[in-house]
PDB file of N, CA and C in Angstrom:
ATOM      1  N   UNK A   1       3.929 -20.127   1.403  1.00  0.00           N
ATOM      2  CA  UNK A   1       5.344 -19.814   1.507  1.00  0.00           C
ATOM      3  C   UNK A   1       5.778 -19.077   0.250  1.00  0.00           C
ATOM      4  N   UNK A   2       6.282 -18.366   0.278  1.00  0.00           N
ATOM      5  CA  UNK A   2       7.390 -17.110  -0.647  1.00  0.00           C
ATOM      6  C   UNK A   2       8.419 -17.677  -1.143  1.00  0.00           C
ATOM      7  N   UNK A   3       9.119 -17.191  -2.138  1.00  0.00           N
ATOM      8  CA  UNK A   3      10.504 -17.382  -2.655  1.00  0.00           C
ATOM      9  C   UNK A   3      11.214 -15.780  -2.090  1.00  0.00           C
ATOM     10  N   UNK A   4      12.114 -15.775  -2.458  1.00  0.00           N
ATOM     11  CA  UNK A   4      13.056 -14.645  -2.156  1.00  0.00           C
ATOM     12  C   UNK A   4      12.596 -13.476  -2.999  1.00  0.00           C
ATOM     13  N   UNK A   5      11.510 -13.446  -4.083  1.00  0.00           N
ATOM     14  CA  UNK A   5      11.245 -12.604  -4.734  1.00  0.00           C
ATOM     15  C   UNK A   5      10.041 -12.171  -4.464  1.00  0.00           C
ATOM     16  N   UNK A   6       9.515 -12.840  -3.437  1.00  0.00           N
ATOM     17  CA  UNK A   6       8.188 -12.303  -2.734  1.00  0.00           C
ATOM     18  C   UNK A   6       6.695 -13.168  -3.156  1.00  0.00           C
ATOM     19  N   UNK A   7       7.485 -13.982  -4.351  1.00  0.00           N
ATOM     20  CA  UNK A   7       5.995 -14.819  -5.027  1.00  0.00           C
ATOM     21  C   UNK A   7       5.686 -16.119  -4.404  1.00  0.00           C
ATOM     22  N   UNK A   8       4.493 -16.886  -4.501  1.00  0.00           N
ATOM     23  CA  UNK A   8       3.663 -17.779  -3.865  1.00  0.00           C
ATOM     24  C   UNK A   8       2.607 -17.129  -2.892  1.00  0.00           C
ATOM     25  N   UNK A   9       2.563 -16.031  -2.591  1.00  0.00           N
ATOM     26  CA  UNK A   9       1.459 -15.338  -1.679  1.00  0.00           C
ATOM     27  C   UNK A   9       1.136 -13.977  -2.192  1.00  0.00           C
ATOM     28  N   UNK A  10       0.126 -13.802  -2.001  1.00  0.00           N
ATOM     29  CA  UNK A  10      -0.371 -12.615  -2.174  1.00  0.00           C
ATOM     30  C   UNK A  10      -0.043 -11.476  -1.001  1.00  0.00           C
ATOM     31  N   UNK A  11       0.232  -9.959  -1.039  1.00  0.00           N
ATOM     32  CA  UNK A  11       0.360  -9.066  -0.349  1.00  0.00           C
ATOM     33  C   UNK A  11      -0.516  -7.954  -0.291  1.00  0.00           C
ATOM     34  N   UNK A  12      -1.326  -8.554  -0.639  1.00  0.00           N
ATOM     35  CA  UNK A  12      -2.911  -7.501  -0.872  1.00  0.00           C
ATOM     36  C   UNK A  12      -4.042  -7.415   0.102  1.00  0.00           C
ATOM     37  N   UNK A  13      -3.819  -6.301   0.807  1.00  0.00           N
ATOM     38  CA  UNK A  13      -5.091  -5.718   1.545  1.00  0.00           C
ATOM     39  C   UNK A  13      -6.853  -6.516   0.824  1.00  0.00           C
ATOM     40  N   UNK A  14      -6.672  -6.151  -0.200  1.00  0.00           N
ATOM     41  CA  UNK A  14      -7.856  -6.459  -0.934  1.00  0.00           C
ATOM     42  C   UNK A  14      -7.214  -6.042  -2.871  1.00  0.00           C
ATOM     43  N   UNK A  15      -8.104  -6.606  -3.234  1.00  0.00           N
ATOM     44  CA  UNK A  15      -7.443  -7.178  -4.608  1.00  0.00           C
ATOM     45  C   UNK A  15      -8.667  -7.288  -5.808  1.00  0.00           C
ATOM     46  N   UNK A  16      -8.842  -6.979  -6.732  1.00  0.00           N
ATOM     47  CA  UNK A  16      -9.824  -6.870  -8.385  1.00  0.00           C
ATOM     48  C   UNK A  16      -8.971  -8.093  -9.403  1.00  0.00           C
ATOM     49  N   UNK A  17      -7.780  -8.370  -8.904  1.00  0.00           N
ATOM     50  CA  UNK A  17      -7.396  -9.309  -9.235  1.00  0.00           C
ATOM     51  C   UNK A  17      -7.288 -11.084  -8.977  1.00  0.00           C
ATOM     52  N   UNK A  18      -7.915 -11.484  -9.811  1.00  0.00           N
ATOM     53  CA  UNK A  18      -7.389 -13.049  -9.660  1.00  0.00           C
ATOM     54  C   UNK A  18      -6.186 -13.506  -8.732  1.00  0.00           C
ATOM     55  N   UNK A  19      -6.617 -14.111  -7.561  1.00  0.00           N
ATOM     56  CA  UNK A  19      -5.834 -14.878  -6.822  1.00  0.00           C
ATOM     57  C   UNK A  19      -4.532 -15.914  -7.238  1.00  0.00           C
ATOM     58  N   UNK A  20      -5.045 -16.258  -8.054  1.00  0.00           N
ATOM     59  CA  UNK A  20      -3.661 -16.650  -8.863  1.00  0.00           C
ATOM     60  C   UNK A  20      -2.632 -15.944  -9.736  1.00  0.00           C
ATOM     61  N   UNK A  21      -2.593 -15.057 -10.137  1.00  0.00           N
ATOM     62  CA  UNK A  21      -2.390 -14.067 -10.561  1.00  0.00           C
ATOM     63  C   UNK A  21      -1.315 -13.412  -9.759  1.00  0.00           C
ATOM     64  N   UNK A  22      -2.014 -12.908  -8.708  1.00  0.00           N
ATOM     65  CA  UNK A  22      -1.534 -12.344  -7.243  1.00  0.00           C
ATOM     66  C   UNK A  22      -0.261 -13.401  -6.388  1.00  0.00           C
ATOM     67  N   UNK A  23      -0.530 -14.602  -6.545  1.00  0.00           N
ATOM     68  CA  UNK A  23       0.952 -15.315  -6.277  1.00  0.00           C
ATOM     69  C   UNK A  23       1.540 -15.668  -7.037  1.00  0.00           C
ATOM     70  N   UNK A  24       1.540 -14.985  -8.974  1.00  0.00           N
ATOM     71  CA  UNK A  24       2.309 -15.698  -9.255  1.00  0.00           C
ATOM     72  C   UNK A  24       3.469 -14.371  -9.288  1.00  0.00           C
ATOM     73  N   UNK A  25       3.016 -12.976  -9.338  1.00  0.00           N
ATOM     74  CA  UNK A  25       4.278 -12.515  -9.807  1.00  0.00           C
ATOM     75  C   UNK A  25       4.796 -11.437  -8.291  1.00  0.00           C
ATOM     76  N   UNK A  26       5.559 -11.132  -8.679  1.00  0.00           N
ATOM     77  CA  UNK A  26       7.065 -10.866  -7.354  1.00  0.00           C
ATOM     78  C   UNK A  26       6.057  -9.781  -6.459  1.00  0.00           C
ATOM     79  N   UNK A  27       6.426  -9.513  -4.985  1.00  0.00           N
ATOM     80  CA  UNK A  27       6.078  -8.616  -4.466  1.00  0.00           C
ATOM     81  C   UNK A  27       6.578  -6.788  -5.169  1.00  0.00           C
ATOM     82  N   UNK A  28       7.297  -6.167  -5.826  1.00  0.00           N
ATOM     83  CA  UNK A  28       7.936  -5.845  -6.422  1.00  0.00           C
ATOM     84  C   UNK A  28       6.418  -5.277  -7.357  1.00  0.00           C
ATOM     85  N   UNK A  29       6.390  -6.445  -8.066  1.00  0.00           N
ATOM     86  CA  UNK A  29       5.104  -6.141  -9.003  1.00  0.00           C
ATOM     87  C   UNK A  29       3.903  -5.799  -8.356  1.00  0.00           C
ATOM     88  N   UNK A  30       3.639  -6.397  -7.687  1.00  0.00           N
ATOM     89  CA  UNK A  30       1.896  -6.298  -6.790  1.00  0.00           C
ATOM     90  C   UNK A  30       2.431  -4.640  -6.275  1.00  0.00           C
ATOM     91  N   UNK A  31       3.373  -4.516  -5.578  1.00  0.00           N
ATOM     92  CA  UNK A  31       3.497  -3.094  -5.467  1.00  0.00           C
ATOM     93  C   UNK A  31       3.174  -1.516  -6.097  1.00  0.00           C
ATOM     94  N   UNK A  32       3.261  -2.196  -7.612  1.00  0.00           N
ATOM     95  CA  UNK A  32       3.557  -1.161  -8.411  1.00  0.00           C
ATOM     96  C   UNK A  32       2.043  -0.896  -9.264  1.00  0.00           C
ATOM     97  N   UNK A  33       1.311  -2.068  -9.213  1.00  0.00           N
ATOM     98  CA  UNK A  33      -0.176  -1.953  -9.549  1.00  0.00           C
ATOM     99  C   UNK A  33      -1.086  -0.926  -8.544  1.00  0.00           C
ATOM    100  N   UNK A  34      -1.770  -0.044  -9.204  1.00  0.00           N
ATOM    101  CA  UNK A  34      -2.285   1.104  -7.959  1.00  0.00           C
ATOM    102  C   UNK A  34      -3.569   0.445  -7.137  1.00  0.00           C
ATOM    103  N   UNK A  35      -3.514   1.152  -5.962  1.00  0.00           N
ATOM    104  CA  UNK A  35      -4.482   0.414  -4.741  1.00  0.00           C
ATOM    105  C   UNK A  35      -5.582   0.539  -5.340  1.00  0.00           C
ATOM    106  N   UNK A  36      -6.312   0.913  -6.217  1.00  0.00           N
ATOM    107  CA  UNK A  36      -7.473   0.473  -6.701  1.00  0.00           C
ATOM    108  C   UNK A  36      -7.591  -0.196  -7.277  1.00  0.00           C
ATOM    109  N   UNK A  37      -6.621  -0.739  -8.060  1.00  0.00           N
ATOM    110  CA  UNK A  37      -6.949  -2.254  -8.296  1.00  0.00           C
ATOM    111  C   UNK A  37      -6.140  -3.524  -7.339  1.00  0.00           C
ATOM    112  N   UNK A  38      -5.202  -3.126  -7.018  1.00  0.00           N
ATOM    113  CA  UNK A  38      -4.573  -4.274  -5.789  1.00  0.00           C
ATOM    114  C   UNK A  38      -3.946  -3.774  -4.753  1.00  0.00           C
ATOM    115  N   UNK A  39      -4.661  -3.671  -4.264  1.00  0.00           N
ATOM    116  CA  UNK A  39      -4.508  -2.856  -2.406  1.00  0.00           C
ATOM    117  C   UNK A  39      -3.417  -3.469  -1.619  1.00  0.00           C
ATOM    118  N   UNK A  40      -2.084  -3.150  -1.439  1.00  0.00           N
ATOM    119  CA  UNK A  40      -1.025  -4.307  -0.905  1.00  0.00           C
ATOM    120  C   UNK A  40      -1.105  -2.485   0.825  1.00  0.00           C
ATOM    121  N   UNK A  41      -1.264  -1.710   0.769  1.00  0.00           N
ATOM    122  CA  UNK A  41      -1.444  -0.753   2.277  1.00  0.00           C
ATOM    123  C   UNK A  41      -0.459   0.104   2.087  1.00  0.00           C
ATOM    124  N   UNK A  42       0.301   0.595   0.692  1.00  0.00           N
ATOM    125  CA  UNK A  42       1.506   1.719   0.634  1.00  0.00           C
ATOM    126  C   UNK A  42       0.171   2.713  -0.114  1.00  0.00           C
ATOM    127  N   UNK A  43      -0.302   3.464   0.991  1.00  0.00           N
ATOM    128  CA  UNK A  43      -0.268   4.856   0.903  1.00  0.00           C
ATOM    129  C   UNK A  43      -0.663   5.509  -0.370  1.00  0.00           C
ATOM    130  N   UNK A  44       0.869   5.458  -0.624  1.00  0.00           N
ATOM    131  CA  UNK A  44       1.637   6.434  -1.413  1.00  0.00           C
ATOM    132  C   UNK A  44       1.704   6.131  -2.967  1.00  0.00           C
ATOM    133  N   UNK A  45       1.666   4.791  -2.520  1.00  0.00           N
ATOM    134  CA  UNK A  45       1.528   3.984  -4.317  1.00  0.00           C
ATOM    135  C   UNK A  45       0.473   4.499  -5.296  1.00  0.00           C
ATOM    136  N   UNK A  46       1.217   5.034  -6.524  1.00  0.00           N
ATOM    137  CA  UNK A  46       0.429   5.186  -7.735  1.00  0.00           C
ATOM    138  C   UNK A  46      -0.401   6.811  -6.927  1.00  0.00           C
ATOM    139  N   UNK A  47       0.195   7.531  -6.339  1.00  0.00           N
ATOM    140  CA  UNK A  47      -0.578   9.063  -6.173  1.00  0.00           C
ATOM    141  C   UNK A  47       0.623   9.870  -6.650  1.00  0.00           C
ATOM    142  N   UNK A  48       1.387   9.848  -7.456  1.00  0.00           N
ATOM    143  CA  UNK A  48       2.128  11.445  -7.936  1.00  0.00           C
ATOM    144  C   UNK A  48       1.462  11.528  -9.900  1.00  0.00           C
ATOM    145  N   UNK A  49       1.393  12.935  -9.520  1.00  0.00           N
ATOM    146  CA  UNK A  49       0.800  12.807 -11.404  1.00  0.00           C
ATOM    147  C   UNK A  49       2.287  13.402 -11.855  1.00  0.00           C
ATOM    148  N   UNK A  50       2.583  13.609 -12.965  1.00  0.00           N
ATOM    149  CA  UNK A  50       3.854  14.056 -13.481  1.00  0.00           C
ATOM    150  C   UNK A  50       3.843  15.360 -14.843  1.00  0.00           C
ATOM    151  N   UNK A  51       2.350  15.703 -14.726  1.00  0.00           N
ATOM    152  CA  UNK A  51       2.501  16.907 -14.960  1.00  0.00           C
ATOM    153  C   UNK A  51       2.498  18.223 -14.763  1.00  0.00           C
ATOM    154  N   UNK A  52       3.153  19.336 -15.511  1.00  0.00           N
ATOM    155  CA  UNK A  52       3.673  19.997 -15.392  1.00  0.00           C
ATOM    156  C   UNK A  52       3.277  21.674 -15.673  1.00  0.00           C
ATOM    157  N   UNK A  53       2.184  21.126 -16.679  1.00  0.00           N
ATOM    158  CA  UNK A  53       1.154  21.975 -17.261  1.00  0.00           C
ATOM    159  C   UNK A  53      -0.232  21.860 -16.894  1.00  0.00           C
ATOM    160  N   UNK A  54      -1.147  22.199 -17.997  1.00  0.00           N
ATOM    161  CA  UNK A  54      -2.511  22.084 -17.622  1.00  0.00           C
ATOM    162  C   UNK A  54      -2.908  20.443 -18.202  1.00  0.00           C
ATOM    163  N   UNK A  55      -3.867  19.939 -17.676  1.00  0.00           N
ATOM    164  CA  UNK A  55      -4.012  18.489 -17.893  1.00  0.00           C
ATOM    165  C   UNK A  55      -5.299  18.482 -17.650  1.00  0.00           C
ATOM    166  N   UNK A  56      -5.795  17.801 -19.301  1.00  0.00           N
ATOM    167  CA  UNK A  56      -7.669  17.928 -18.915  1.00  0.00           C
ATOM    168  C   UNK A  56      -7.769  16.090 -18.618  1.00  0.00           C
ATOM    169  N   UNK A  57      -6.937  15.320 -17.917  1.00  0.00           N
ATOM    170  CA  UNK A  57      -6.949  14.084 -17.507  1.00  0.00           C
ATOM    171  C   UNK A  57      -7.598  14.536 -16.382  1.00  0.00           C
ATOM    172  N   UNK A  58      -8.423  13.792 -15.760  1.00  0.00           N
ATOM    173  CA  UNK A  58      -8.875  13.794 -14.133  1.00  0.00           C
ATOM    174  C   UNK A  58      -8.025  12.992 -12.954  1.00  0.00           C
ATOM    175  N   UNK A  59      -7.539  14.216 -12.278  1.00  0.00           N
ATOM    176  CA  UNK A  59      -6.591  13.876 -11.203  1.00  0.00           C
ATOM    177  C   UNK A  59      -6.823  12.580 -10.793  1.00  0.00           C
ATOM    178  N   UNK A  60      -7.959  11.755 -10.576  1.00  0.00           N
ATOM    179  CA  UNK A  60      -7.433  10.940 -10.077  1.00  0.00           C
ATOM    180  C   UNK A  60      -6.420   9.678 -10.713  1.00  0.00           C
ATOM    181  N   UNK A  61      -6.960   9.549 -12.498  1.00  0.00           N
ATOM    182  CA  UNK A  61      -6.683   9.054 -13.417  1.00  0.00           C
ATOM    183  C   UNK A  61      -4.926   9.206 -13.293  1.00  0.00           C
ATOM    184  N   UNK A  62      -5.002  10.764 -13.435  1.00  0.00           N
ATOM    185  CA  UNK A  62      -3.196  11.009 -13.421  1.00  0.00           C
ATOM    186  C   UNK A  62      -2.503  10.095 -12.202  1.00  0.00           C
ATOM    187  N   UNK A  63      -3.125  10.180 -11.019  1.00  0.00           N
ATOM    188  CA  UNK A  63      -2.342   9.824  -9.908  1.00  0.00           C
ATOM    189  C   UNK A  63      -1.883   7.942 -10.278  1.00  0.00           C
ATOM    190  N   UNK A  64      -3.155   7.423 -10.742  1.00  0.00           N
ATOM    191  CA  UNK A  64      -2.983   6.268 -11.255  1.00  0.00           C
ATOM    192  C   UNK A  64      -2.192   5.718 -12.693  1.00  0.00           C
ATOM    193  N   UNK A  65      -1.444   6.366 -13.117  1.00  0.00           N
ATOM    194  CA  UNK A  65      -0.936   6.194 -14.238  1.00  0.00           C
ATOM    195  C   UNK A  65       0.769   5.969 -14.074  1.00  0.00           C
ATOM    196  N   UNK A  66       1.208   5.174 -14.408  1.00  0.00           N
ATOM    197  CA  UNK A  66       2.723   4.986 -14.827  1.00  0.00           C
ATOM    198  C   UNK A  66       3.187   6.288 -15.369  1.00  0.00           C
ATOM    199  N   UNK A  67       4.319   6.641 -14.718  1.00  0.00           N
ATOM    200  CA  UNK A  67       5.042   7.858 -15.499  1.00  0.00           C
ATOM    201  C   UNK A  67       5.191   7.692 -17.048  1.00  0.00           C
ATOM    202  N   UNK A  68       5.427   6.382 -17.756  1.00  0.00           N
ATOM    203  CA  UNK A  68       5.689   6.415 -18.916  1.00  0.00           C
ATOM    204  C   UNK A  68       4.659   6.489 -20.002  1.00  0.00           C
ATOM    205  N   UNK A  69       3.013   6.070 -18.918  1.00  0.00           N
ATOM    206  CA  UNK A  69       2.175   6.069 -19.823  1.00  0.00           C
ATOM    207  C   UNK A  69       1.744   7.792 -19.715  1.00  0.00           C
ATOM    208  N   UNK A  70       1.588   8.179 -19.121  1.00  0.00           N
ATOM    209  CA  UNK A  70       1.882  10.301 -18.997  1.00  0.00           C
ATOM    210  C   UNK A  70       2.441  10.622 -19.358  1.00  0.00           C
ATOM    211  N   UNK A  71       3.426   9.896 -20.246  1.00  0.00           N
ATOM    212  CA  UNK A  71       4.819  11.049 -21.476  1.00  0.00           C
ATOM    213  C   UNK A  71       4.437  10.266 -22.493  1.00  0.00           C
ATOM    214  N   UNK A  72       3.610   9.667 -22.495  1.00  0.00           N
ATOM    215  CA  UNK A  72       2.953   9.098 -23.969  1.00  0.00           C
ATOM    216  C   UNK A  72       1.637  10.124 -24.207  1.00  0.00           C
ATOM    217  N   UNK A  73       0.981  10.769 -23.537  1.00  0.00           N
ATOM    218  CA  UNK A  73       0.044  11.833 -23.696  1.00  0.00           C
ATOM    219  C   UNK A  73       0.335  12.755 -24.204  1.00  0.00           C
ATOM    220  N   UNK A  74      -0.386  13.265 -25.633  1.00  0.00           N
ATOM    221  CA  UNK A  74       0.130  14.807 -26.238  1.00  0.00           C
ATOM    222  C   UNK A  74      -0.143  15.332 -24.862  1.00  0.00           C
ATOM    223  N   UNK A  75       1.242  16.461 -24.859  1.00  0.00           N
ATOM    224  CA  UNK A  75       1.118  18.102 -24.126  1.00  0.00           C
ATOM    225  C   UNK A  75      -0.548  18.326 -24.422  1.00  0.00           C
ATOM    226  N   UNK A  76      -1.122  18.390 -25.549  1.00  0.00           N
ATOM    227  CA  UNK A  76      -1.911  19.323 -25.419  1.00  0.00           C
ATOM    228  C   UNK A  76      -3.499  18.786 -24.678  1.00  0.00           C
ATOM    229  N   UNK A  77      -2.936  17.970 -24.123  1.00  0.00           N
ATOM    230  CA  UNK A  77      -4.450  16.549 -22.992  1.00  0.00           C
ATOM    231  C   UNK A  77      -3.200  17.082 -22.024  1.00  0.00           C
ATOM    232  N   UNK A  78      -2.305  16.772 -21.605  1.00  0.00           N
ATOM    233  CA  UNK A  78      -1.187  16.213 -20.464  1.00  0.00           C
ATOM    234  C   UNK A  78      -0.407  17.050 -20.443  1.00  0.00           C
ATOM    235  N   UNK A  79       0.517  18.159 -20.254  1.00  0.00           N
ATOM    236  CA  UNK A  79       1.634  18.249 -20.589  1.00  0.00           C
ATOM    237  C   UNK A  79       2.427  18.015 -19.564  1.00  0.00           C
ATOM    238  N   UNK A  80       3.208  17.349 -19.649  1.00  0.00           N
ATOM    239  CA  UNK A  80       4.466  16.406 -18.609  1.00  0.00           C
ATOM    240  C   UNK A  80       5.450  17.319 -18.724  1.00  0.00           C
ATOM    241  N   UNK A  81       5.725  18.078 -19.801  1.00  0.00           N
ATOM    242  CA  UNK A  81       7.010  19.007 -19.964  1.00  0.00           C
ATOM    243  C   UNK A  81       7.734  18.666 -20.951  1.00  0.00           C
ATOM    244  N   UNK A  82       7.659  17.772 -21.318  1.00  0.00           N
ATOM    245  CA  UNK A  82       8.812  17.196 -22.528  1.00  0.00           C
ATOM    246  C   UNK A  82       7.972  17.610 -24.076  1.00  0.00           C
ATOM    247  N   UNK A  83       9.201  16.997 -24.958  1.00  0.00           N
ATOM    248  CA  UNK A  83       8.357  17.107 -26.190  1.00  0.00           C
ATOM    249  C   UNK A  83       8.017  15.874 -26.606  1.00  0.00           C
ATOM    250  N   UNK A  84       7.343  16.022 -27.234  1.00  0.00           N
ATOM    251  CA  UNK A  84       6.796  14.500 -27.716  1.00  0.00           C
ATOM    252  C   UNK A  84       6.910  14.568 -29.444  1.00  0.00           C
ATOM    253  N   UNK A  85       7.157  13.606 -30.052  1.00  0.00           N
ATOM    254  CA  UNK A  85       7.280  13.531 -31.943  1.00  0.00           C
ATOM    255  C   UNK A  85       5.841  13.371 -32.389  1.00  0.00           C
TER     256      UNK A  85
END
């Protein structure tokens, strides 16, 4: 059984993660981890890369990455478009 935040069960197709783990935090979260490591059946999850330039990252790497950890990459590996300090 679930709480209103989606936790006590797992929503994973298939999973690299610990079963406990997997019910403890919100559906919300399991979502946002990419299907190669916790398979919940969205598609779409964790495939947009966010750059803008040339990027010697390997596409698939990009597709799997948090937008915020791709504006933490110098432009000159990534460029996302922004500037970076």
């Amino acid at each position: 059984m679930s709480d209103d935040q989606g936790k006590g069960v797992s929503h994973a197709i298939k999973s690299k993660l610990p079963e406990s783990i997997q019910k403890m935090v919100s559906k919300d979260t399991e979502e946002a981890v990419p299907n190669a490591l916790h398979d919940t059946g969205d598609a779409n999850k964790g495939k947009d890369s966010h750059a803008v330039g040339d990027s010697k990252v390997p596409k698939s790497i990009q597709q799997g990455l948090p937008q915020k950890v791709e504006e933490k990459v110098p432009n000159a590996i990534h460029d996302t478009g922004d500037k970076k300090l």
